[in-house]
Protein backbone atom coordinates (compact mmCIF):
# COMPACT_ATOMS: atom_id res chain seq x y z
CA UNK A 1 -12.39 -14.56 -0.25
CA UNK A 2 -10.23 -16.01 -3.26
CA UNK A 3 -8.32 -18.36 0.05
CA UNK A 4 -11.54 -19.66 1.24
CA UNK A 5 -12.77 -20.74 -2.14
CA UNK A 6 -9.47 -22.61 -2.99
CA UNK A 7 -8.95 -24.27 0.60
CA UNK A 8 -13.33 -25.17 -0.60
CA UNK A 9 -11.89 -26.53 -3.68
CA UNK A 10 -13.97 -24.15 -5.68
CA UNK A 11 -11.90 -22.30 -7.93
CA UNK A 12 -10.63 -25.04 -10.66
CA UNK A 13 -6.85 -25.52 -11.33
CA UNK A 14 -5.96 -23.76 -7.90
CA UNK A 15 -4.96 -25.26 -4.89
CA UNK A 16 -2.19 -25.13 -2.25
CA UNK A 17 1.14 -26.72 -2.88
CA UNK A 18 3.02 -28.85 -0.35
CA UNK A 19 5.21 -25.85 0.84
CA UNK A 20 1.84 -23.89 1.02
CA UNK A 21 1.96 -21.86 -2.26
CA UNK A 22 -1.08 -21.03 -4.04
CA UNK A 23 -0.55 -22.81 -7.94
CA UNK A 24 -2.88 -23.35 -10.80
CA UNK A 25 -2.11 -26.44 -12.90
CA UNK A 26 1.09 -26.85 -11.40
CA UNK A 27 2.30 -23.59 -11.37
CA UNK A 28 3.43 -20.54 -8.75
CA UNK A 29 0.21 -17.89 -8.46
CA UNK A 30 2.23 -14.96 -8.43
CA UNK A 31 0.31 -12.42 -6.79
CA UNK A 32 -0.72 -8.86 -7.76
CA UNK A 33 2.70 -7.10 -6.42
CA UNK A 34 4.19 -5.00 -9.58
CA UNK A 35 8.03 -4.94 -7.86
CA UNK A 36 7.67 -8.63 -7.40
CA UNK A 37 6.22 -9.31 -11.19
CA UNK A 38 8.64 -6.85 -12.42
CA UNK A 39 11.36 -9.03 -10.90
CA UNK A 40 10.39 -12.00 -12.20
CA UNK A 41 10.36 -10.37 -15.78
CA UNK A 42 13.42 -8.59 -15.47
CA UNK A 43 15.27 -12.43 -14.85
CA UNK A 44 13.37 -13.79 -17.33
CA UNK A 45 14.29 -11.25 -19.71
CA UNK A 46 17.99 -10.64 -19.32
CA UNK A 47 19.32 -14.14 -18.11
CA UNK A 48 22.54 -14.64 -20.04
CA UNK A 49 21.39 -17.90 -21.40
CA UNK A 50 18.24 -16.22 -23.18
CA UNK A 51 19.84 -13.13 -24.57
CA UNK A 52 16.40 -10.61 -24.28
CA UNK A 53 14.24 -12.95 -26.28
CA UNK A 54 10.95 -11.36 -27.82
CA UNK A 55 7.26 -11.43 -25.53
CA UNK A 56 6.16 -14.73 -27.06
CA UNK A 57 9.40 -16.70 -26.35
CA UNK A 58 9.59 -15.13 -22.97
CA UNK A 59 5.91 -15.33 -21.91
CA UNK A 60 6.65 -19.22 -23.01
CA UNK A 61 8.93 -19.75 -20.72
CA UNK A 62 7.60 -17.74 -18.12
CA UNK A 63 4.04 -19.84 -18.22
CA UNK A 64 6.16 -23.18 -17.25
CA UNK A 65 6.38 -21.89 -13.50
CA UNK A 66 4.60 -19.10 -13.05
CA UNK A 67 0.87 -17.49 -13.58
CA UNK A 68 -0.92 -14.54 -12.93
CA UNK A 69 -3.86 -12.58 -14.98
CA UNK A 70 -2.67 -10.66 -17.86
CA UNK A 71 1.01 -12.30 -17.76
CA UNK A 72 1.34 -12.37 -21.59
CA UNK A 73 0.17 -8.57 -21.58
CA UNK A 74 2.75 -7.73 -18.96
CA UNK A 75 5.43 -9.55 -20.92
CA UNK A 76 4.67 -7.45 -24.24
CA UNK A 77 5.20 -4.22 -22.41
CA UNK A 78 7.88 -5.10 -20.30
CA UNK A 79 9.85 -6.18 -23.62
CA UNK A 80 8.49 -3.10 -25.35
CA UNK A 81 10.13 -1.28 -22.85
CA UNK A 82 13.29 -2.88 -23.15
CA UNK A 83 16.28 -0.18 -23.90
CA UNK A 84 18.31 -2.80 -25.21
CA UNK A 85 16.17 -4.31 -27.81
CA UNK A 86 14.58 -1.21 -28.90
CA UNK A 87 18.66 -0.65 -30.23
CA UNK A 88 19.02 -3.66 -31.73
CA UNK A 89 15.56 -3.82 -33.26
CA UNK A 90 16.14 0.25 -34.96
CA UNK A 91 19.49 -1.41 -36.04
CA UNK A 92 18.26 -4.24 -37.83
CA UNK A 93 15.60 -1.66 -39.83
């Protein structure tokens, strides 16, 4: 249903990129697949270069290239949940 509205042109800010990818306002629709979202986070999360930064830096950097409903949300709880800065944070208290 949500395909035939976008290929319709009525759902505003998505459409199909030139490889075929469903994006809204230029970027990736990832869809509803919690491995595949979990991924994403995980990368985002413990590249080297960002060194486990909090939900609102990651969710930031996240929205560049990617969207899906309740990204921001899954970003809080997936830093929440983060062994590593649950030590430093109890550290620094």
């Amino acid at each position: 249903k949500m395909e035939e509205k976008v290929q319709a042109g009525g759902v505003e800010g998505f459409y199909r990129g030139s490889d075929g990818a469903l994006e809204f306002r230029g970027r990736i629709v990832v869809p509803k697949v919690e491995a595949l979202r979990k991924e994403i986070l995980s990368e985002a999360h413990s590249a080297p270069y960002l060194a486990h930064p909090g939900s609102t830096k990651m969710h930031h950097d996240l929205k560049k290239s990617f969207w899906w409903k309740g990204m921001k949300r899954d970003a809080a709880d997936f830093v929440k949940r983060c062994l590593v800065c649950q030590q430093v944070k109890a550290e620094h208290q």
